[in-house]
N, C-alpha and C. Protein backbone atom coordinates (compact mmCIF):
# COMPACT_ATOMS: atom_id res chain seq x y z
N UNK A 1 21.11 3.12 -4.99
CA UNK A 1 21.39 3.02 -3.59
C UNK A 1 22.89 2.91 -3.40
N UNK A 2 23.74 4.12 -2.62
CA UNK A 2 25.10 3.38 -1.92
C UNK A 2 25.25 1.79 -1.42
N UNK A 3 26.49 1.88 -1.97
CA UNK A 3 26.85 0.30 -1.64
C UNK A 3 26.74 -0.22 0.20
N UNK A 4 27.21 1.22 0.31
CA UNK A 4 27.70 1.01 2.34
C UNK A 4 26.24 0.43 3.04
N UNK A 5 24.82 1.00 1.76
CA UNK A 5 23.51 0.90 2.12
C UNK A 5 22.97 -0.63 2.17
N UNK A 6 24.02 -1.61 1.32
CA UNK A 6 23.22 -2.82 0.77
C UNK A 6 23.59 -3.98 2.20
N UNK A 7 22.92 -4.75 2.40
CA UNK A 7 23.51 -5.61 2.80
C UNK A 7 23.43 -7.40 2.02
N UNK A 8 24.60 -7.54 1.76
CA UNK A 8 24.84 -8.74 0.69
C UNK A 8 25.58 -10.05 1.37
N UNK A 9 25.34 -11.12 0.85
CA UNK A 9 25.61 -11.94 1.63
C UNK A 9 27.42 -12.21 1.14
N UNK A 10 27.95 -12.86 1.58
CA UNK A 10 29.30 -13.26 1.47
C UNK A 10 29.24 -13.72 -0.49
N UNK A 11 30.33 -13.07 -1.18
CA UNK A 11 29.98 -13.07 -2.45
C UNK A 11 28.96 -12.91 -3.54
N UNK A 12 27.92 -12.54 -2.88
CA UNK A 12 26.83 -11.91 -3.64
C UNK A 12 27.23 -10.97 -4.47
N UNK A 13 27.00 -10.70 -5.70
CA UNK A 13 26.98 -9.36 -6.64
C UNK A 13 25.62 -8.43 -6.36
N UNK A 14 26.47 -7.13 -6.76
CA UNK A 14 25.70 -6.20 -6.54
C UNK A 14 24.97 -5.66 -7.53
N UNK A 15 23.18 -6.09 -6.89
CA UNK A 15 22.44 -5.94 -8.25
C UNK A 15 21.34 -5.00 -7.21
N UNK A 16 21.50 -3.84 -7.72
CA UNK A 16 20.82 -2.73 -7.58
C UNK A 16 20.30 -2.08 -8.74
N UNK A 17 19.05 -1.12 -8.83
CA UNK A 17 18.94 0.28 -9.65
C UNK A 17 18.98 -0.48 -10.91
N UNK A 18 18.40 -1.80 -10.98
CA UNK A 18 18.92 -2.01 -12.99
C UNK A 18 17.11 -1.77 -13.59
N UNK A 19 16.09 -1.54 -12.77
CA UNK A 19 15.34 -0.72 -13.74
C UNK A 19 14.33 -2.11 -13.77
N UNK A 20 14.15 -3.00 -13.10
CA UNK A 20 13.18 -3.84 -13.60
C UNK A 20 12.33 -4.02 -12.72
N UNK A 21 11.98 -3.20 -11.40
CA UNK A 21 10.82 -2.78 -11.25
C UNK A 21 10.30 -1.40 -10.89
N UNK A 22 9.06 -1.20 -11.28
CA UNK A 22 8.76 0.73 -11.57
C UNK A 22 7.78 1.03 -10.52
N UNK A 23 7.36 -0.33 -10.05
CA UNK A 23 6.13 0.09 -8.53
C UNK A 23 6.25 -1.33 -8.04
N UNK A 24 5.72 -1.01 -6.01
CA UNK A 24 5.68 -2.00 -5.48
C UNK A 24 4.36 -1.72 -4.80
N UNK A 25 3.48 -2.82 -4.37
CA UNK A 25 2.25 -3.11 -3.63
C UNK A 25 2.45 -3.27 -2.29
N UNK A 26 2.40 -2.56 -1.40
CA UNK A 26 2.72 -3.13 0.33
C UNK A 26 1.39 -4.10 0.86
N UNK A 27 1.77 -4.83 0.65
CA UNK A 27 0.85 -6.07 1.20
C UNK A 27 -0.36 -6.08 0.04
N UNK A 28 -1.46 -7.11 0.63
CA UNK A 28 -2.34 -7.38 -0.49
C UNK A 28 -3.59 -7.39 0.25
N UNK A 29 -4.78 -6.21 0.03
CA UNK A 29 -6.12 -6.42 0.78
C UNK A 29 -6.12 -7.25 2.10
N UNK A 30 -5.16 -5.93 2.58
CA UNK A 30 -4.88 -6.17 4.17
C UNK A 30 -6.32 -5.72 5.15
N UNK A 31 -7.79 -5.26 4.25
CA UNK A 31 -8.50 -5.13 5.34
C UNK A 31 -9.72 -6.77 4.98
N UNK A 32 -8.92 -7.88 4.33
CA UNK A 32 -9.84 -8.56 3.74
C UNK A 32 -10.34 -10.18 4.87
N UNK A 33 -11.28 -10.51 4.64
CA UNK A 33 -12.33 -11.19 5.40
C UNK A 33 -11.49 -12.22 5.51
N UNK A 34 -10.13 -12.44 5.34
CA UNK A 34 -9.69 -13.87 5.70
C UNK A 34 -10.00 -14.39 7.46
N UNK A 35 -9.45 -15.80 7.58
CA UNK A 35 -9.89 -16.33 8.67
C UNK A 35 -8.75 -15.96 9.75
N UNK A 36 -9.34 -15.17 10.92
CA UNK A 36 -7.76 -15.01 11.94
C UNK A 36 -7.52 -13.41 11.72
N UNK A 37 -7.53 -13.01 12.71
CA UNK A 37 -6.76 -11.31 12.85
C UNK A 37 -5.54 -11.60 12.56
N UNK A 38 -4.95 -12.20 12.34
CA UNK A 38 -3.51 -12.10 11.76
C UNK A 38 -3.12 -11.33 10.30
N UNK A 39 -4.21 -11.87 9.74
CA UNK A 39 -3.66 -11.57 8.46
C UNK A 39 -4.88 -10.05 8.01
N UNK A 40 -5.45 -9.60 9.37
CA UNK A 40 -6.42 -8.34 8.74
C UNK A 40 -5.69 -7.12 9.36
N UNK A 41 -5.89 -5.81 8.79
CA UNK A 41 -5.07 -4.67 9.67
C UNK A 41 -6.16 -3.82 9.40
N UNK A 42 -6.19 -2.76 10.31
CA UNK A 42 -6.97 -1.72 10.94
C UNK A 42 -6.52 -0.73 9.97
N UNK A 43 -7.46 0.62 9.66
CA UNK A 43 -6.74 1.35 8.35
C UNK A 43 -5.44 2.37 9.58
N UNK A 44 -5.50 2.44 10.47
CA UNK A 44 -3.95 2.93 11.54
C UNK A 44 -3.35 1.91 11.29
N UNK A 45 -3.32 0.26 11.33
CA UNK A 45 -2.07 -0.07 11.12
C UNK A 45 -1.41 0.30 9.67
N UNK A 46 -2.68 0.04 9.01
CA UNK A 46 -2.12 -0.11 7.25
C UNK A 46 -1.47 1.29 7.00
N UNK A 47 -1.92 2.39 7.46
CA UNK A 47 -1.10 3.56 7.26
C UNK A 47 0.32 3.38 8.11
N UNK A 48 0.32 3.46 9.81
CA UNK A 48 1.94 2.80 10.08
C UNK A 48 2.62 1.98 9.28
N UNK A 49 2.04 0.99 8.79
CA UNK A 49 2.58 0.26 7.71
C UNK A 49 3.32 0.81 6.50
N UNK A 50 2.52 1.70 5.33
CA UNK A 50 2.56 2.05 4.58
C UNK A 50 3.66 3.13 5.14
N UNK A 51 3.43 3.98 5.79
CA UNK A 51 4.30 4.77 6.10
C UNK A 51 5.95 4.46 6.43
N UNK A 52 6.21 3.59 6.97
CA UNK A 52 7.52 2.92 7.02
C UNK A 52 8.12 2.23 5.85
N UNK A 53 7.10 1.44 5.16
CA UNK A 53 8.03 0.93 4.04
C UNK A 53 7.90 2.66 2.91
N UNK A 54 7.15 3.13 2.86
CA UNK A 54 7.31 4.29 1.86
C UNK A 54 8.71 5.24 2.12
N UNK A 55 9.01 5.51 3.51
CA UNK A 55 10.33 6.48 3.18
C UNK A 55 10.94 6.29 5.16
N UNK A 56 10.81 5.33 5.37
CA UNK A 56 11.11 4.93 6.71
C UNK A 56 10.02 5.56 7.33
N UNK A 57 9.04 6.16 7.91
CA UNK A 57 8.16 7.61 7.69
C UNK A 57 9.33 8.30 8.50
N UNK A 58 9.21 8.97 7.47
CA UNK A 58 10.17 10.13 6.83
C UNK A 58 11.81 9.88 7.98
N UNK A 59 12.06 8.65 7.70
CA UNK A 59 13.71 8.42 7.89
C UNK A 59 13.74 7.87 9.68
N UNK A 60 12.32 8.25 10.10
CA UNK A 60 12.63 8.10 12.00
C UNK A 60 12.86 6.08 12.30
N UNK A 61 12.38 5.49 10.99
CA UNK A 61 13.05 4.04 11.22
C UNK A 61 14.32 3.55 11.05
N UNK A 62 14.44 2.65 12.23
CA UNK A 62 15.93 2.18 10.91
C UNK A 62 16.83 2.65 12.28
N UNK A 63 18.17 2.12 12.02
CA UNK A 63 19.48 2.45 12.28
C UNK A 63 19.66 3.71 11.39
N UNK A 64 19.84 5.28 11.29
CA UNK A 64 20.12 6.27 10.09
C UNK A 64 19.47 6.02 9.12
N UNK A 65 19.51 6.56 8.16
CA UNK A 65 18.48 7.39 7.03
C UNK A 65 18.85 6.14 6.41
N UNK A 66 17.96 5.89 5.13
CA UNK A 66 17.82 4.93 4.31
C UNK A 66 16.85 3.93 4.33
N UNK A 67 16.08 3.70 5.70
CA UNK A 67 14.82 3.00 5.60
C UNK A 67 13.81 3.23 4.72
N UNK A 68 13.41 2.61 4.03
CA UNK A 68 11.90 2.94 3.16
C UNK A 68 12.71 2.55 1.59
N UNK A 69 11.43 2.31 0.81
CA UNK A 69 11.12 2.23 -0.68
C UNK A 69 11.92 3.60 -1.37
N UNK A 70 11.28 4.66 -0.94
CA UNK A 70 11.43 5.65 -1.67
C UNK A 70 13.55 6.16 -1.43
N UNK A 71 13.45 6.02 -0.15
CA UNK A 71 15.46 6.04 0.06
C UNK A 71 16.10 5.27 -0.53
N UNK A 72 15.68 4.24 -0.85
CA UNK A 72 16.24 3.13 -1.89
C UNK A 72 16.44 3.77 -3.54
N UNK A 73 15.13 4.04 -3.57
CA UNK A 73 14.99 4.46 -5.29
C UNK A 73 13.90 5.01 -5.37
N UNK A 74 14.22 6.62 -5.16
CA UNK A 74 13.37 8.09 -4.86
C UNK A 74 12.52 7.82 -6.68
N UNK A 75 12.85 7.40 -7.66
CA UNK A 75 11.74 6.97 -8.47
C UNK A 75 10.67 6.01 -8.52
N UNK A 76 11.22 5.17 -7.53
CA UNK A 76 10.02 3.62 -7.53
C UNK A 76 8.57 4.56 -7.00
N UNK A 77 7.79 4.00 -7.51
CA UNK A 77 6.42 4.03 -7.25
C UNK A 77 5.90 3.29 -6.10
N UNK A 78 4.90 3.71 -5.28
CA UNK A 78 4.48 2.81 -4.21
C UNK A 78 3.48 3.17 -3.79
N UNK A 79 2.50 1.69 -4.31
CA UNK A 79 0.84 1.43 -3.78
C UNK A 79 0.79 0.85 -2.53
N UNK A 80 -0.48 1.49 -2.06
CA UNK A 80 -1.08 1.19 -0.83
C UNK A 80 -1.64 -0.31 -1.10
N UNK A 81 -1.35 -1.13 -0.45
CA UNK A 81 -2.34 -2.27 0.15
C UNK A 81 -3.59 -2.38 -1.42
N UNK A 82 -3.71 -3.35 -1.73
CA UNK A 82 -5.43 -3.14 -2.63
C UNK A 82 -6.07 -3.30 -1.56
N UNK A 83 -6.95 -2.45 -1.20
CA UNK A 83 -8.37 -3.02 -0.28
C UNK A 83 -9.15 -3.61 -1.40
N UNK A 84 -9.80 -5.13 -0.28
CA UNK A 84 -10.50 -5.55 -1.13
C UNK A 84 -11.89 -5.18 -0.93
N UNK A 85 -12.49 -4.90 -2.16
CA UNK A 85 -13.39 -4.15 -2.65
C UNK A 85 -13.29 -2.53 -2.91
N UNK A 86 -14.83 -1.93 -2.86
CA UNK A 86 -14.46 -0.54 -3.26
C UNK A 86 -15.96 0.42 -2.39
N UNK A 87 -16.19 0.79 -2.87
CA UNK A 87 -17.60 2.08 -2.12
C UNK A 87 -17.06 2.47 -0.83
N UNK A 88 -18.32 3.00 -0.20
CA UNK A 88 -18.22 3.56 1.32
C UNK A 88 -17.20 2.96 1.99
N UNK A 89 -16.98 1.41 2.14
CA UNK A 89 -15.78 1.52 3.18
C UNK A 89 -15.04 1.50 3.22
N UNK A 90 -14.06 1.34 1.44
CA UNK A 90 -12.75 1.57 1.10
C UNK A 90 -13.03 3.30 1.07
N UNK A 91 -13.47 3.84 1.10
CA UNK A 91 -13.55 4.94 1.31
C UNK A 91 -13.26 5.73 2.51
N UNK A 92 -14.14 5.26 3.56
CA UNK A 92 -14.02 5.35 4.82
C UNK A 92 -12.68 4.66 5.25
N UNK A 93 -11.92 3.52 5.01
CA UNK A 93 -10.56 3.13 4.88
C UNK A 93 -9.56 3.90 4.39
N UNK A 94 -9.72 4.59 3.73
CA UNK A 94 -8.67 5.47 3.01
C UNK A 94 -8.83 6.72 3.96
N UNK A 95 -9.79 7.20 3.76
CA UNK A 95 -10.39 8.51 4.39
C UNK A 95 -9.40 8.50 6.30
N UNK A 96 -9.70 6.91 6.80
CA UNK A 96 -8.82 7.29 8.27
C UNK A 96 -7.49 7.30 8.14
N UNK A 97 -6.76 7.26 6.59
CA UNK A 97 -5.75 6.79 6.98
C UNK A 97 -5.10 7.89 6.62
N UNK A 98 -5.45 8.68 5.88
CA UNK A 98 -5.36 10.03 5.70
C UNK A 98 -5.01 11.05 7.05
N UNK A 99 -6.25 10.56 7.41
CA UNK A 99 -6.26 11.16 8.73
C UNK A 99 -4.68 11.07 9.88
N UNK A 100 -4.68 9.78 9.68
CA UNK A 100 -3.29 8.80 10.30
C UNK A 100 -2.27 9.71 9.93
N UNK A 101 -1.93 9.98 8.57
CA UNK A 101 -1.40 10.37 7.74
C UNK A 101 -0.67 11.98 8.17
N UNK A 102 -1.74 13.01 8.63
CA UNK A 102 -1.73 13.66 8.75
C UNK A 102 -1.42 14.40 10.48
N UNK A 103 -1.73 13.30 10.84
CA UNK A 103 -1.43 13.17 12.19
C UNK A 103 0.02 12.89 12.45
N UNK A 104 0.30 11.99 12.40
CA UNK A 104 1.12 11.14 12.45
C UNK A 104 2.99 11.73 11.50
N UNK A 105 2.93 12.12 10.12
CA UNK A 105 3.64 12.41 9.55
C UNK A 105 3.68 14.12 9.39
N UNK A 106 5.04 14.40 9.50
CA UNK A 106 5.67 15.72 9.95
C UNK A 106 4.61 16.63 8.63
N UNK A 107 5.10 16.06 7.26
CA UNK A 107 4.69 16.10 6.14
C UNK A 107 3.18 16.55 5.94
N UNK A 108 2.94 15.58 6.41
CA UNK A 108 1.10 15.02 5.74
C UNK A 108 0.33 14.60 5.27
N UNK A 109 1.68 14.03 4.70
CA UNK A 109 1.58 13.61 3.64
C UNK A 109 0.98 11.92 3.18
N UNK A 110 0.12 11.53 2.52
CA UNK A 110 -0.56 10.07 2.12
C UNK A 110 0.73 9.28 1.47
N UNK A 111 1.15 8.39 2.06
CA UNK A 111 2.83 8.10 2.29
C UNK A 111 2.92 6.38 1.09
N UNK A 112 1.89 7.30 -0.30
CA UNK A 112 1.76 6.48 -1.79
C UNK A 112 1.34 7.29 -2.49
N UNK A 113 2.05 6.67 -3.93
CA UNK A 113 2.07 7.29 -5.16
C UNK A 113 0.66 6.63 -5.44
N UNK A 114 0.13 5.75 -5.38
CA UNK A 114 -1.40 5.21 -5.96
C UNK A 114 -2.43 4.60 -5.14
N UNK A 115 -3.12 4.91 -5.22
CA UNK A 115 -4.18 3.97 -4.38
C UNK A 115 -5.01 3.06 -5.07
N UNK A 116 -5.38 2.10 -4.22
CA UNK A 116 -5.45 0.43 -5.06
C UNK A 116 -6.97 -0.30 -4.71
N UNK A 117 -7.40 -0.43 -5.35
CA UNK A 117 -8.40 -1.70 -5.12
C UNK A 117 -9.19 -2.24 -5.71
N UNK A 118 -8.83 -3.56 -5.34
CA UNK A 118 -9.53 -4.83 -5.61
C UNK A 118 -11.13 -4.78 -5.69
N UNK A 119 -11.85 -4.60 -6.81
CA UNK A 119 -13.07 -4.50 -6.01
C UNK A 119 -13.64 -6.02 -7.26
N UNK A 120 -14.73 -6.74 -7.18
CA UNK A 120 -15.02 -7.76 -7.50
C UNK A 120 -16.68 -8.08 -7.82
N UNK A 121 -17.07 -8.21 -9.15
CA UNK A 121 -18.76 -8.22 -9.39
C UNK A 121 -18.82 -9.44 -9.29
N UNK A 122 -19.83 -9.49 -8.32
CA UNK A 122 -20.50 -10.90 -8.19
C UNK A 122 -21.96 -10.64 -8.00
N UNK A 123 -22.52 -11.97 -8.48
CA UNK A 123 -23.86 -11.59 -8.24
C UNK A 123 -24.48 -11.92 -6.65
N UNK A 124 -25.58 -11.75 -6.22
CA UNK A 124 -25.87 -11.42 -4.61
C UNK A 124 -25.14 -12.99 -3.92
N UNK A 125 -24.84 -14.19 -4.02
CA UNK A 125 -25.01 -15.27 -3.43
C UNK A 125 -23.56 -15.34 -3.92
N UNK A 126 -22.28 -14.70 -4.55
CA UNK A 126 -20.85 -14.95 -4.89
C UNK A 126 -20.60 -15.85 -5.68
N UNK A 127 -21.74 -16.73 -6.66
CA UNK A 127 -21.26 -17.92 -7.12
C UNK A 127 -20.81 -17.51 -8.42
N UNK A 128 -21.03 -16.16 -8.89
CA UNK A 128 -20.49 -16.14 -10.58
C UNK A 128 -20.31 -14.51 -10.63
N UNK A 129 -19.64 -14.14 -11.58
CA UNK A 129 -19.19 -12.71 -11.77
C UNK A 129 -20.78 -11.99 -11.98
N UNK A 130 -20.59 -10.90 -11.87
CA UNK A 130 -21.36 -9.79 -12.82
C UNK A 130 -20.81 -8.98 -13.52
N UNK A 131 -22.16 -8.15 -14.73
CA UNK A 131 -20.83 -7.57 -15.04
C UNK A 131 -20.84 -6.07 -14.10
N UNK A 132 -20.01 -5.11 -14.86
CA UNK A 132 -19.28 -3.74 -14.11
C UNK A 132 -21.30 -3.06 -13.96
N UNK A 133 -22.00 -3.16 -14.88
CA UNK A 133 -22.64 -2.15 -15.11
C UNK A 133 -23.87 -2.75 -13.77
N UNK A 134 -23.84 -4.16 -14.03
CA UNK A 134 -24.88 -4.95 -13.17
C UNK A 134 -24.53 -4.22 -11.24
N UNK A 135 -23.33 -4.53 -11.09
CA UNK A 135 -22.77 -3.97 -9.39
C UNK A 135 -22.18 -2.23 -9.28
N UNK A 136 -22.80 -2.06 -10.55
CA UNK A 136 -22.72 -0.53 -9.98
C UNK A 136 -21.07 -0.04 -10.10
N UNK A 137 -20.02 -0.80 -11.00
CA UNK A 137 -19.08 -0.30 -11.02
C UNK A 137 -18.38 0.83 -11.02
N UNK A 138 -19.17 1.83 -11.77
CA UNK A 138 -19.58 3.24 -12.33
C UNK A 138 -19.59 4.38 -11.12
N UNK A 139 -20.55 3.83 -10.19
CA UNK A 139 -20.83 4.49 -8.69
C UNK A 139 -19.40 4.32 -8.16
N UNK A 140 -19.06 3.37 -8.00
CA UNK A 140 -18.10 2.85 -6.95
C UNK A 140 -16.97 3.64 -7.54
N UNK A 141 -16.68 3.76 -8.32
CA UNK A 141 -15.30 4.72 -8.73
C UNK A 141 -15.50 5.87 -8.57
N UNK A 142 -16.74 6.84 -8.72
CA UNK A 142 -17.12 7.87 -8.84
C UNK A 142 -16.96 8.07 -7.20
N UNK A 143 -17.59 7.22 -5.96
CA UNK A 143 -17.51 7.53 -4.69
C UNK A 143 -15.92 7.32 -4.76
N UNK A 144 -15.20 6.92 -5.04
CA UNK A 144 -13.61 7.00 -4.69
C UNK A 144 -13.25 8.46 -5.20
């Protein structure tokens, strides 16, 4: 990143580009059952979302060019959100945001290098794991 790009506090050194991280996660199972709409997003926000920290979407944030992950360091990697869990409605989650995606960006582009999720075997009542083969792990990747 240009220096003119950083903003540093009064004597701060300039620690950019030294390589010690290779991907970032934008938020964490932002469509997940916590308590309070605060902390849940709609798969349109999570794509607006995603879309701005990925490359400003495509530079229209910001004071001039340089908003986003990718203007920073066009090599960093960048995951979507983990949704938590996986089947039909991380599916259907991904699937609108695509949509968002395509709408929305000049491009069309799905505005991440990976897509993420959390998915979790438990047995029917949540009190103990299962394993992959017991919850159908197998299916659930295959529908992704």
């Amino acid at each position: 990143m240009p220096d003119g790009k950083l903003t540093l506090a009064t004597g701060q050194a300039r620690l950019s580009g030294l390589g010690w991280l290779h991907g970032i996660e934008v938020r964490n199972e932002p469509n997940a059952a916590y308590p309070g709409r605060r902390t849940f997003m709609t798969p349109m926000e999570q794509a607006a979302l995603l879309s701005a920290a990925f490359d400003g979407h495509e530079g229209t944030v910001g004071a001039g060019a340089g908003v986003g992950i990718r203007n920073a360091d066009p090599d960093m990697l960048v995951s979507m959100g983990g949704l938590s869990g996986a089947g039909q409605v991380a599916l259907d989650i991904v699937t609108t945001m695509r949509l968002w995606f395509q709408k929305h960006r000049k491009d069309g582009r799905f505005a991440a290098n990976a897509l993420n999720f959390h998915f979790y075997c438990n047995d029917d009542q949540v009190t103990k794991g299962a394993s992959p083969e017991e919850c159908d792990f197998e299916g659930m990747v295959r529908l992704l």
